[in-house]
PDB file of N, CA and C in Angstrom:
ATOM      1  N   UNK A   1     -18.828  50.831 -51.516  1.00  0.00           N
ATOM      2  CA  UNK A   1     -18.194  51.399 -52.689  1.00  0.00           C
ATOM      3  C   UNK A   1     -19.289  51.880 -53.636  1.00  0.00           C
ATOM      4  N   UNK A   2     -19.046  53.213 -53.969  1.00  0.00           N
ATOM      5  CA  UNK A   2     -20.387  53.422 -55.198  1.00  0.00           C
ATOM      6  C   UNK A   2     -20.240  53.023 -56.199  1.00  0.00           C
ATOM      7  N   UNK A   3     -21.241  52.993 -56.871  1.00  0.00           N
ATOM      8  CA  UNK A   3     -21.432  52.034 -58.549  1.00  0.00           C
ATOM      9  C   UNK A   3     -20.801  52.650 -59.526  1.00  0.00           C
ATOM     10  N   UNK A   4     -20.520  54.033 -59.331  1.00  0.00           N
ATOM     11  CA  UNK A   4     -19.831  54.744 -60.672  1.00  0.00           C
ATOM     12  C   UNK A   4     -18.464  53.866 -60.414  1.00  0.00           C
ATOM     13  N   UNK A   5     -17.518  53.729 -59.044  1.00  0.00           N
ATOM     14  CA  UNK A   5     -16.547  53.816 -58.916  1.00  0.00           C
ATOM     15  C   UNK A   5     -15.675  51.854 -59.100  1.00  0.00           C
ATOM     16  N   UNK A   6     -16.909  51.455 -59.075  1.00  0.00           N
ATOM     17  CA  UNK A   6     -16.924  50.436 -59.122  1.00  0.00           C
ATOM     18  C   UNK A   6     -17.032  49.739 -60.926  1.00  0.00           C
ATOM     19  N   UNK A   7     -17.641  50.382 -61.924  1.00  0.00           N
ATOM     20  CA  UNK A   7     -17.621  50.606 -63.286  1.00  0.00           C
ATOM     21  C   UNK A   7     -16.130  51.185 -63.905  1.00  0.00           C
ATOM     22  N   UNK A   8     -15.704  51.989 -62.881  1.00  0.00           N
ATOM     23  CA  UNK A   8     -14.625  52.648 -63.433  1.00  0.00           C
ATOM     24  C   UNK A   8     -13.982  51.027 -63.232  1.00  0.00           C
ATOM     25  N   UNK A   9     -13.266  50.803 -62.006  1.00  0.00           N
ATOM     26  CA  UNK A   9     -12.295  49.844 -61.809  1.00  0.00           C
ATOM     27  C   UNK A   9     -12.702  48.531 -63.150  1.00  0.00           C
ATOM     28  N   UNK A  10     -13.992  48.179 -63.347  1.00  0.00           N
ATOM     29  CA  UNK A  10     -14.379  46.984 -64.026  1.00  0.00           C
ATOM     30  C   UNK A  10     -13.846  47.406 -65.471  1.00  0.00           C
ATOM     31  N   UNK A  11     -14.010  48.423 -65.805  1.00  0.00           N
ATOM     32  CA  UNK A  11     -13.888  48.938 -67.094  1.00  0.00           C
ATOM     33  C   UNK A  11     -12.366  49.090 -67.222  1.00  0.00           C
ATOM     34  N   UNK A  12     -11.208  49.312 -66.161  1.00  0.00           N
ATOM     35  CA  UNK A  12     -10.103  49.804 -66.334  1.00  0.00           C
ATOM     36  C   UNK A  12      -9.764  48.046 -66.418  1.00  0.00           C
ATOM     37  N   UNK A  13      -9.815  47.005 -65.903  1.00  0.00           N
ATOM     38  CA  UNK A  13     -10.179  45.866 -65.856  1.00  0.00           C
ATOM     39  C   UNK A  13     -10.246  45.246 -67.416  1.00  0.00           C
ATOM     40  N   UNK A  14     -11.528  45.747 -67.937  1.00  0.00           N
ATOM     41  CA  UNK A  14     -11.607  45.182 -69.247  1.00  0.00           C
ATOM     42  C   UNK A  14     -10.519  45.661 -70.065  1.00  0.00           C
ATOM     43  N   UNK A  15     -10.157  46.921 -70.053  1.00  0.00           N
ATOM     44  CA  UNK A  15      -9.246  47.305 -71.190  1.00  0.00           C
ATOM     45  C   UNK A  15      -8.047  46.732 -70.778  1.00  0.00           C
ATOM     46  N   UNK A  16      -7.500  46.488 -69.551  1.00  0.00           N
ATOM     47  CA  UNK A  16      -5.998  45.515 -69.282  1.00  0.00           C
ATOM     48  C   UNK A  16      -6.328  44.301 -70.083  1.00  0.00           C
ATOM     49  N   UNK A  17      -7.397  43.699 -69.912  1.00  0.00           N
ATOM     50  CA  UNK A  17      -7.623  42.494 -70.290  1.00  0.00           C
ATOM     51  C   UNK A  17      -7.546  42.290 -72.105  1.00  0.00           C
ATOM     52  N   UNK A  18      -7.959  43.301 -72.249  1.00  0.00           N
ATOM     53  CA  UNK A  18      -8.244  43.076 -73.802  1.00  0.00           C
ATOM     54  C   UNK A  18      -6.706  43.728 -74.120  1.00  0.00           C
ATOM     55  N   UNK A  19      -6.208  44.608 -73.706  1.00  0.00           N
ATOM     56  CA  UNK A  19      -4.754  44.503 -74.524  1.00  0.00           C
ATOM     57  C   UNK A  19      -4.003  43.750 -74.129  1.00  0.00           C
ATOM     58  N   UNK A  20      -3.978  42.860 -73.216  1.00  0.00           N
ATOM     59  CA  UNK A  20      -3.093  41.907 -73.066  1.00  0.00           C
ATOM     60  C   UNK A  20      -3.925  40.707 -73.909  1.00  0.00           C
ATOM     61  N   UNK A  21      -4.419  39.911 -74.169  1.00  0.00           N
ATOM     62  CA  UNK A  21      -5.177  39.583 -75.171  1.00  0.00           C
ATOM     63  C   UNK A  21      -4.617  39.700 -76.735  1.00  0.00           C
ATOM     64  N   UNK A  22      -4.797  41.058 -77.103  1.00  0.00           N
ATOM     65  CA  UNK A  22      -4.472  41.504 -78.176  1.00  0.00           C
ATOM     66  C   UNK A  22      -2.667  41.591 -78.707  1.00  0.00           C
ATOM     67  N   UNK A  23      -1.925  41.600 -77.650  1.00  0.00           N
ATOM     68  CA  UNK A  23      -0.768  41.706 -77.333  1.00  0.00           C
ATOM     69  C   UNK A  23       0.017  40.236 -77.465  1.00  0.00           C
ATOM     70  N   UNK A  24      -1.368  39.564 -77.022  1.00  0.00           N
ATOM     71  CA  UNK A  24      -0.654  37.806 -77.015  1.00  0.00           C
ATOM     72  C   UNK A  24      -0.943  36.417 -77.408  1.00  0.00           C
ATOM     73  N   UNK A  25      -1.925  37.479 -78.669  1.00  0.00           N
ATOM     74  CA  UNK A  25      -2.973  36.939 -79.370  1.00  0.00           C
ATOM     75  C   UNK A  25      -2.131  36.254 -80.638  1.00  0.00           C
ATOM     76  N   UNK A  26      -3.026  35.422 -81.909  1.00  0.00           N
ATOM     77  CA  UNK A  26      -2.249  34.550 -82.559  1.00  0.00           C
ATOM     78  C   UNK A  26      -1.456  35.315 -83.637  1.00  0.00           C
ATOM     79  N   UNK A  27      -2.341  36.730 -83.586  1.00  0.00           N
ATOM     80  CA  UNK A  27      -1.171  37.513 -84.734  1.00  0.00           C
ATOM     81  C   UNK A  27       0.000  37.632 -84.653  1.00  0.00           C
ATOM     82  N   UNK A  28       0.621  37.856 -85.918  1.00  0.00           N
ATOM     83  CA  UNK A  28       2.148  38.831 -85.807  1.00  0.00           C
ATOM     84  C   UNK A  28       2.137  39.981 -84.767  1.00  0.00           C
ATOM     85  N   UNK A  29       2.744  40.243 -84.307  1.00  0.00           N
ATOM     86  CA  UNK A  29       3.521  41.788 -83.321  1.00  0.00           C
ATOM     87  C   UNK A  29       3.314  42.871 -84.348  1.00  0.00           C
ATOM     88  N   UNK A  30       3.925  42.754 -85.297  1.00  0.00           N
ATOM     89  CA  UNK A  30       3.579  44.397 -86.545  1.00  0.00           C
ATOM     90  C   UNK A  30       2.272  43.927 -86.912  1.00  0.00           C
ATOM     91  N   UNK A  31       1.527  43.354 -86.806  1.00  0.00           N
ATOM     92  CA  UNK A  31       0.250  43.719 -88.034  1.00  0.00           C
ATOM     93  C   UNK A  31      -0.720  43.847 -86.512  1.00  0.00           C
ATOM     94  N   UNK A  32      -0.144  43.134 -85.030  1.00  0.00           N
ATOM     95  CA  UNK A  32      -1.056  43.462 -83.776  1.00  0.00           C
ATOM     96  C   UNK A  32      -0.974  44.991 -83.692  1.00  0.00           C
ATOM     97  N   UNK A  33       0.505  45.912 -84.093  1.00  0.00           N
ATOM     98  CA  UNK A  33       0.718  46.761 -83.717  1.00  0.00           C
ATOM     99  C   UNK A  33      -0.015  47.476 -84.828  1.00  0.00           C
ATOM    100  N   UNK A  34      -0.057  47.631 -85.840  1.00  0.00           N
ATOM    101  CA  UNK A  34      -0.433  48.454 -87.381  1.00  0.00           C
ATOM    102  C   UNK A  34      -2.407  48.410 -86.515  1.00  0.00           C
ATOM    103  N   UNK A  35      -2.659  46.802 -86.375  1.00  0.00           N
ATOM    104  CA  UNK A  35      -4.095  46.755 -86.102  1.00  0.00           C
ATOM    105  C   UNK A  35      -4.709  48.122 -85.415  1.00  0.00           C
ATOM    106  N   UNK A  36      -4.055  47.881 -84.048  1.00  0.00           N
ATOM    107  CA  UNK A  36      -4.224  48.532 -82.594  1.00  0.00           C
ATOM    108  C   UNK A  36      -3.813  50.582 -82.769  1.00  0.00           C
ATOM    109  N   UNK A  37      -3.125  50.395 -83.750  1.00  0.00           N
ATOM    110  CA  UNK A  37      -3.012  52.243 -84.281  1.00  0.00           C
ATOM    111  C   UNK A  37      -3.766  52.967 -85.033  1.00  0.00           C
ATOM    112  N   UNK A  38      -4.659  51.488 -86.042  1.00  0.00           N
ATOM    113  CA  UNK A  38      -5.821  52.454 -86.949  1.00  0.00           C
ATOM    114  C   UNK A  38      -6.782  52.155 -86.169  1.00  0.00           C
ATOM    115  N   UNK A  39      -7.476  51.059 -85.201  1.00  0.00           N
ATOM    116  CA  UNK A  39      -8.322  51.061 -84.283  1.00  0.00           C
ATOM    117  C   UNK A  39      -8.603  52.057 -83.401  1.00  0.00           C
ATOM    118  N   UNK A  40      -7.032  52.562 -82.591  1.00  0.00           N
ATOM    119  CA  UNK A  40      -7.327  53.420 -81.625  1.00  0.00           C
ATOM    120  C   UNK A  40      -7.603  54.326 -82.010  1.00  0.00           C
ATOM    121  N   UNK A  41      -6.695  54.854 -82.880  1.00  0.00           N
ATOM    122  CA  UNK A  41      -6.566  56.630 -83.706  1.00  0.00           C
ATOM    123  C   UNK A  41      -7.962  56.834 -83.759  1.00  0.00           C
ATOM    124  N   UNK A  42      -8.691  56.510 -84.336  1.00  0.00           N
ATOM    125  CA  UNK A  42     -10.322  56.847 -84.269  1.00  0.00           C
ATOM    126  C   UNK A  42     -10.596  57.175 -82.879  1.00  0.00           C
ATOM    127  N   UNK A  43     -10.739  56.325 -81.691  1.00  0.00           N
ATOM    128  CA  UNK A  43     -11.102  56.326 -80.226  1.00  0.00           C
ATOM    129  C   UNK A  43     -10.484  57.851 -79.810  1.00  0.00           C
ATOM    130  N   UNK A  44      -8.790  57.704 -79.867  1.00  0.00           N
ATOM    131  CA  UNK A  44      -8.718  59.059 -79.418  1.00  0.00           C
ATOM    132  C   UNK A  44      -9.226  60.109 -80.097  1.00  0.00           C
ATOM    133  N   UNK A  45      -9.573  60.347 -81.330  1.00  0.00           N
ATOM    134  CA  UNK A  45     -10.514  61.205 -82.011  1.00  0.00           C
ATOM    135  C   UNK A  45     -12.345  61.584 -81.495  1.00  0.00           C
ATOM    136  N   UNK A  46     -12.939  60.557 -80.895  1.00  0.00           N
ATOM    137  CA  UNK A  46     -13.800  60.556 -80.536  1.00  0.00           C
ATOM    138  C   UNK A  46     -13.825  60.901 -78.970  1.00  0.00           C
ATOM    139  N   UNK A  47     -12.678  60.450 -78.562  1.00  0.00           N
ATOM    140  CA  UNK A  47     -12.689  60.834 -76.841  1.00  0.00           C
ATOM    141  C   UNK A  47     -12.582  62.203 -77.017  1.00  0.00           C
ATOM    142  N   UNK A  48     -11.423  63.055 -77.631  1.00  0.00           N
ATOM    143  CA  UNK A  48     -10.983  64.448 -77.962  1.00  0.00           C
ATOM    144  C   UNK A  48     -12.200  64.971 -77.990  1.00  0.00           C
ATOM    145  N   UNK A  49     -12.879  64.773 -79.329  1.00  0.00           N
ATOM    146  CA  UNK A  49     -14.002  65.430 -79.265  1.00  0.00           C
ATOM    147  C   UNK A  49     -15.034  65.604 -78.346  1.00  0.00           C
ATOM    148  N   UNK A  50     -15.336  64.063 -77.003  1.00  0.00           N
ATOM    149  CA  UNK A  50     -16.481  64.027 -76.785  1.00  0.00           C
ATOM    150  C   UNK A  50     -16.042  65.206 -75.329  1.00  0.00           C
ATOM    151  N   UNK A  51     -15.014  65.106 -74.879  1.00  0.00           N
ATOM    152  CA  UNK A  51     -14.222  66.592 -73.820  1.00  0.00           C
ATOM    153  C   UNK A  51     -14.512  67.528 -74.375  1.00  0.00           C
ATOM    154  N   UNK A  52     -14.058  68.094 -75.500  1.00  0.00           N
ATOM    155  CA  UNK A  52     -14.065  68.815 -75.637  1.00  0.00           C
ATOM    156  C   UNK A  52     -15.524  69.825 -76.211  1.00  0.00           C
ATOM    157  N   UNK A  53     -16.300  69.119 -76.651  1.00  0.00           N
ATOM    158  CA  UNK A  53     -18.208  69.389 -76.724  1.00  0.00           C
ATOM    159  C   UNK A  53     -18.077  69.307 -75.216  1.00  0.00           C
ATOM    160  N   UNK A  54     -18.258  68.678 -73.969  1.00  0.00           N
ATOM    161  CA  UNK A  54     -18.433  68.658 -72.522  1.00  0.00           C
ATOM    162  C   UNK A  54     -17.915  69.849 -71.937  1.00  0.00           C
ATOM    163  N   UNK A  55     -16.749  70.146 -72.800  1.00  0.00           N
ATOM    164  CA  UNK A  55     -15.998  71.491 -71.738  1.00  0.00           C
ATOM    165  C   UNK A  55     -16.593  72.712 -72.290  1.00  0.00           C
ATOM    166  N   UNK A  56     -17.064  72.627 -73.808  1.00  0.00           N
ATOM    167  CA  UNK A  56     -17.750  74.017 -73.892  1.00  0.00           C
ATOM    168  C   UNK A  56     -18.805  74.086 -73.698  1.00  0.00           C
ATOM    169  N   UNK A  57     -19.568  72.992 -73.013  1.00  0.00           N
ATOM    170  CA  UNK A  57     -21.344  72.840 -72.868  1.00  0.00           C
ATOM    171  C   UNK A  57     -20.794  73.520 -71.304  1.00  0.00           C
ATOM    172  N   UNK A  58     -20.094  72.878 -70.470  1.00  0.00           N
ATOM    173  CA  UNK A  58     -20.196  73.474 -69.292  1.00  0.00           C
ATOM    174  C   UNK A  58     -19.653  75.335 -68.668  1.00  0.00           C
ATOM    175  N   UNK A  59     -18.619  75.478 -70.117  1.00  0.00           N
ATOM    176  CA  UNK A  59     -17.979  76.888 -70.156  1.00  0.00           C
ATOM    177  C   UNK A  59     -19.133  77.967 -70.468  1.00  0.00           C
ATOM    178  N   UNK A  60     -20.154  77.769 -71.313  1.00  0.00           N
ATOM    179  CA  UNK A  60     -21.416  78.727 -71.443  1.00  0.00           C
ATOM    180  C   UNK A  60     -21.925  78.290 -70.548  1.00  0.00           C
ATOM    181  N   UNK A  61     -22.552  76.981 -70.030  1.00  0.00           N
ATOM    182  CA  UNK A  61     -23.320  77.323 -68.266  1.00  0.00           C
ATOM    183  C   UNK A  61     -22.713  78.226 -67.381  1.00  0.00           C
ATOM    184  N   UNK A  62     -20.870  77.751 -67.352  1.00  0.00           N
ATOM    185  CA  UNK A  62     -20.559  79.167 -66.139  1.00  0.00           C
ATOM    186  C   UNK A  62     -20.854  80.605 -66.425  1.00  0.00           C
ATOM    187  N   UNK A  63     -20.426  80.484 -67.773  1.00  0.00           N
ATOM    188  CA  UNK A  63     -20.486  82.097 -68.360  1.00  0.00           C
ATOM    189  C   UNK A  63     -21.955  82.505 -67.562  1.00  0.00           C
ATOM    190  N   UNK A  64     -23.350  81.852 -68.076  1.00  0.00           N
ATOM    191  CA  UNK A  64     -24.469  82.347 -67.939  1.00  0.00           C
ATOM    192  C   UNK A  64     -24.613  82.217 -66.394  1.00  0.00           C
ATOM    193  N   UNK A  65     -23.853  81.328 -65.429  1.00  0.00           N
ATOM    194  CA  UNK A  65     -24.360  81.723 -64.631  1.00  0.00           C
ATOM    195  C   UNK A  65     -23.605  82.680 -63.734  1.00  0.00           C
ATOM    196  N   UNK A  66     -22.830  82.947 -64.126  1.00  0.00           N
ATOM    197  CA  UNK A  66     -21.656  83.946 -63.766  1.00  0.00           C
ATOM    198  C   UNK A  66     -22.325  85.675 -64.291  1.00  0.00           C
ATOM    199  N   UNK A  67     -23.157  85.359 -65.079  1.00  0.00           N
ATOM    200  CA  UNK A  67     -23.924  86.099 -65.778  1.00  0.00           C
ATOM    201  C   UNK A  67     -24.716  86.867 -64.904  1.00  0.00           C
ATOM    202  N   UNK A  68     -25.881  85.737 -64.369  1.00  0.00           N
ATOM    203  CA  UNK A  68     -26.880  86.009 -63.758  1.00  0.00           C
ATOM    204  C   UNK A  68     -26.337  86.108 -62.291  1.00  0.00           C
ATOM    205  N   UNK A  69     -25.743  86.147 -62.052  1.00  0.00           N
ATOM    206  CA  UNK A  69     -24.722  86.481 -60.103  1.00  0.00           C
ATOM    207  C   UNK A  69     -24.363  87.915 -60.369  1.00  0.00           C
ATOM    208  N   UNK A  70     -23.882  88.464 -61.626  1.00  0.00           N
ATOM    209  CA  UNK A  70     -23.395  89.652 -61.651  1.00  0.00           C
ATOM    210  C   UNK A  70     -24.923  90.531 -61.927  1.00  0.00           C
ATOM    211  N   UNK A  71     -25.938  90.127 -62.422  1.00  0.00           N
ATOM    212  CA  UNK A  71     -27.201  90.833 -62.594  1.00  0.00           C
ATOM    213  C   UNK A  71     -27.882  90.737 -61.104  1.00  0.00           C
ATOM    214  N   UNK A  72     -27.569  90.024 -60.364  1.00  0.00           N
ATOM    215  CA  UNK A  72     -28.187  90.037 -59.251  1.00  0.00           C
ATOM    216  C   UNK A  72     -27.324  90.924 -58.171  1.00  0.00           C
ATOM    217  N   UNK A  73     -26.368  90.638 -58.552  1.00  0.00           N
ATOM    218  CA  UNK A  73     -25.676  91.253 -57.653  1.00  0.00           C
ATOM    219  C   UNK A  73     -25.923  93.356 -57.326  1.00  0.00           C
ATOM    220  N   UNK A  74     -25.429  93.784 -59.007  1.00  0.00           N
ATOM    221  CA  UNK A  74     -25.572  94.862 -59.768  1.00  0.00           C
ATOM    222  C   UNK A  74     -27.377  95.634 -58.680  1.00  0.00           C
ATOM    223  N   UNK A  75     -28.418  94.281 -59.098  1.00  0.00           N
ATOM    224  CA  UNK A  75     -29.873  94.899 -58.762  1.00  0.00           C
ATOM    225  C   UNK A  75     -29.731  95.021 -57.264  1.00  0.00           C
ATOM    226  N   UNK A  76     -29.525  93.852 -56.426  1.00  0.00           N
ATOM    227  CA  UNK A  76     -28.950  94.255 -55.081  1.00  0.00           C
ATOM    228  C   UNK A  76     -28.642  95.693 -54.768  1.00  0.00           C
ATOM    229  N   UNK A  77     -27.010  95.608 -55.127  1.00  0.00           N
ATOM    230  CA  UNK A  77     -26.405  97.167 -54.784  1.00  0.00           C
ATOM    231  C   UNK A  77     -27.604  98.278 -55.140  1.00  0.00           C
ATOM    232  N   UNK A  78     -28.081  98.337 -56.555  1.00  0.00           N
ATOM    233  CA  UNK A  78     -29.118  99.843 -56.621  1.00  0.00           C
ATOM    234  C   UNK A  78     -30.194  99.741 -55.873  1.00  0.00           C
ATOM    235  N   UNK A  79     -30.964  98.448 -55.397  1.00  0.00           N
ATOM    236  CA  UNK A  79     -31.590  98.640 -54.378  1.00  0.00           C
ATOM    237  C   UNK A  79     -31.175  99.251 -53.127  1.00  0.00           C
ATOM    238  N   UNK A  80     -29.736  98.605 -52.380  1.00  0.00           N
ATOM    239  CA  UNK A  80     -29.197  99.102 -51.166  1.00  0.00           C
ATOM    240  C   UNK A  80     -29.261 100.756 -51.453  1.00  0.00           C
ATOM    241  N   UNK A  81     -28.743 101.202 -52.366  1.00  0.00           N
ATOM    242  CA  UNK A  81     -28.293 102.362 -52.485  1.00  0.00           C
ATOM    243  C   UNK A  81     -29.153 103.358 -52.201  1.00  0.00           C
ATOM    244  N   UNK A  82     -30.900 102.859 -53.205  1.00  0.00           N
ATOM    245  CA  UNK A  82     -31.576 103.576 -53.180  1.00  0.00           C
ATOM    246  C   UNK A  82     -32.428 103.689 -52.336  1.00  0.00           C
ATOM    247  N   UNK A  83     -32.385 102.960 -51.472  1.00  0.00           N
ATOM    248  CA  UNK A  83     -32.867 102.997 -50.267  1.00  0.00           C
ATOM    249  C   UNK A  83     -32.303 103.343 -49.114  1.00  0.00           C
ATOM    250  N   UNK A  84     -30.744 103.777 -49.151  1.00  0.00           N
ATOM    251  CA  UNK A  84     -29.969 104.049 -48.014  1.00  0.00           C
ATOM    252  C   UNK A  84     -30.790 106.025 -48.471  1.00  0.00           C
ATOM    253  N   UNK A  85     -30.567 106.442 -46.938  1.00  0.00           N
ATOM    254  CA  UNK A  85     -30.947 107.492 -46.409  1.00  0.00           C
ATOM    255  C   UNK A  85     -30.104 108.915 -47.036  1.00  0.00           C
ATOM    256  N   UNK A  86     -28.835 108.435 -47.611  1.00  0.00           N
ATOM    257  CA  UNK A  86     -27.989 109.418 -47.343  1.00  0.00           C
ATOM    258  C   UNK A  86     -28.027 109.892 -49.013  1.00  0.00           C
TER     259      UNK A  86
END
């Protein structure tokens, strides 16, 4: 089993663990629940963001290299061309 995949499961692991925990812990139910909504709300704010910086870091790599395939491509063809006979 590889180590990334093996982090994933441990980690999916910890977070069962800790909301059940938190879920059956000595607090009240509304103030576990009030807790667990201003806690997370941040997290999903930070996950959102950290995708979404990742998806446009990798959307300008394709661009550029989608870039440089069409410049190569382009120099290719006028070479073929200018070197064909006809």
């Amino acid at each position: 089993m590889r180590a990334a995949k093996v982090w994933v499961i441990f980690s999916i692991g910890v977070g069962a663990g800790t909301a059940v925990a938190l879920i059956y812990g000595p607090r009240i139910g509304v103030k576990t629940c009030r807790w667990l909504r201003r806690e997370l709300g941040g997290a999903g704010d930070h996950f959102r963001d950290t995708i979404s910086d990742r998806a446009e870091k990798y959307l300008k790599r394709g661009k550029l290299l989608a870039n440089v395939a069409a410049e190569t491509a382009a120099a290719t063809y006028r070479a073929a061309r200018d070197a064909s006979p006809m």
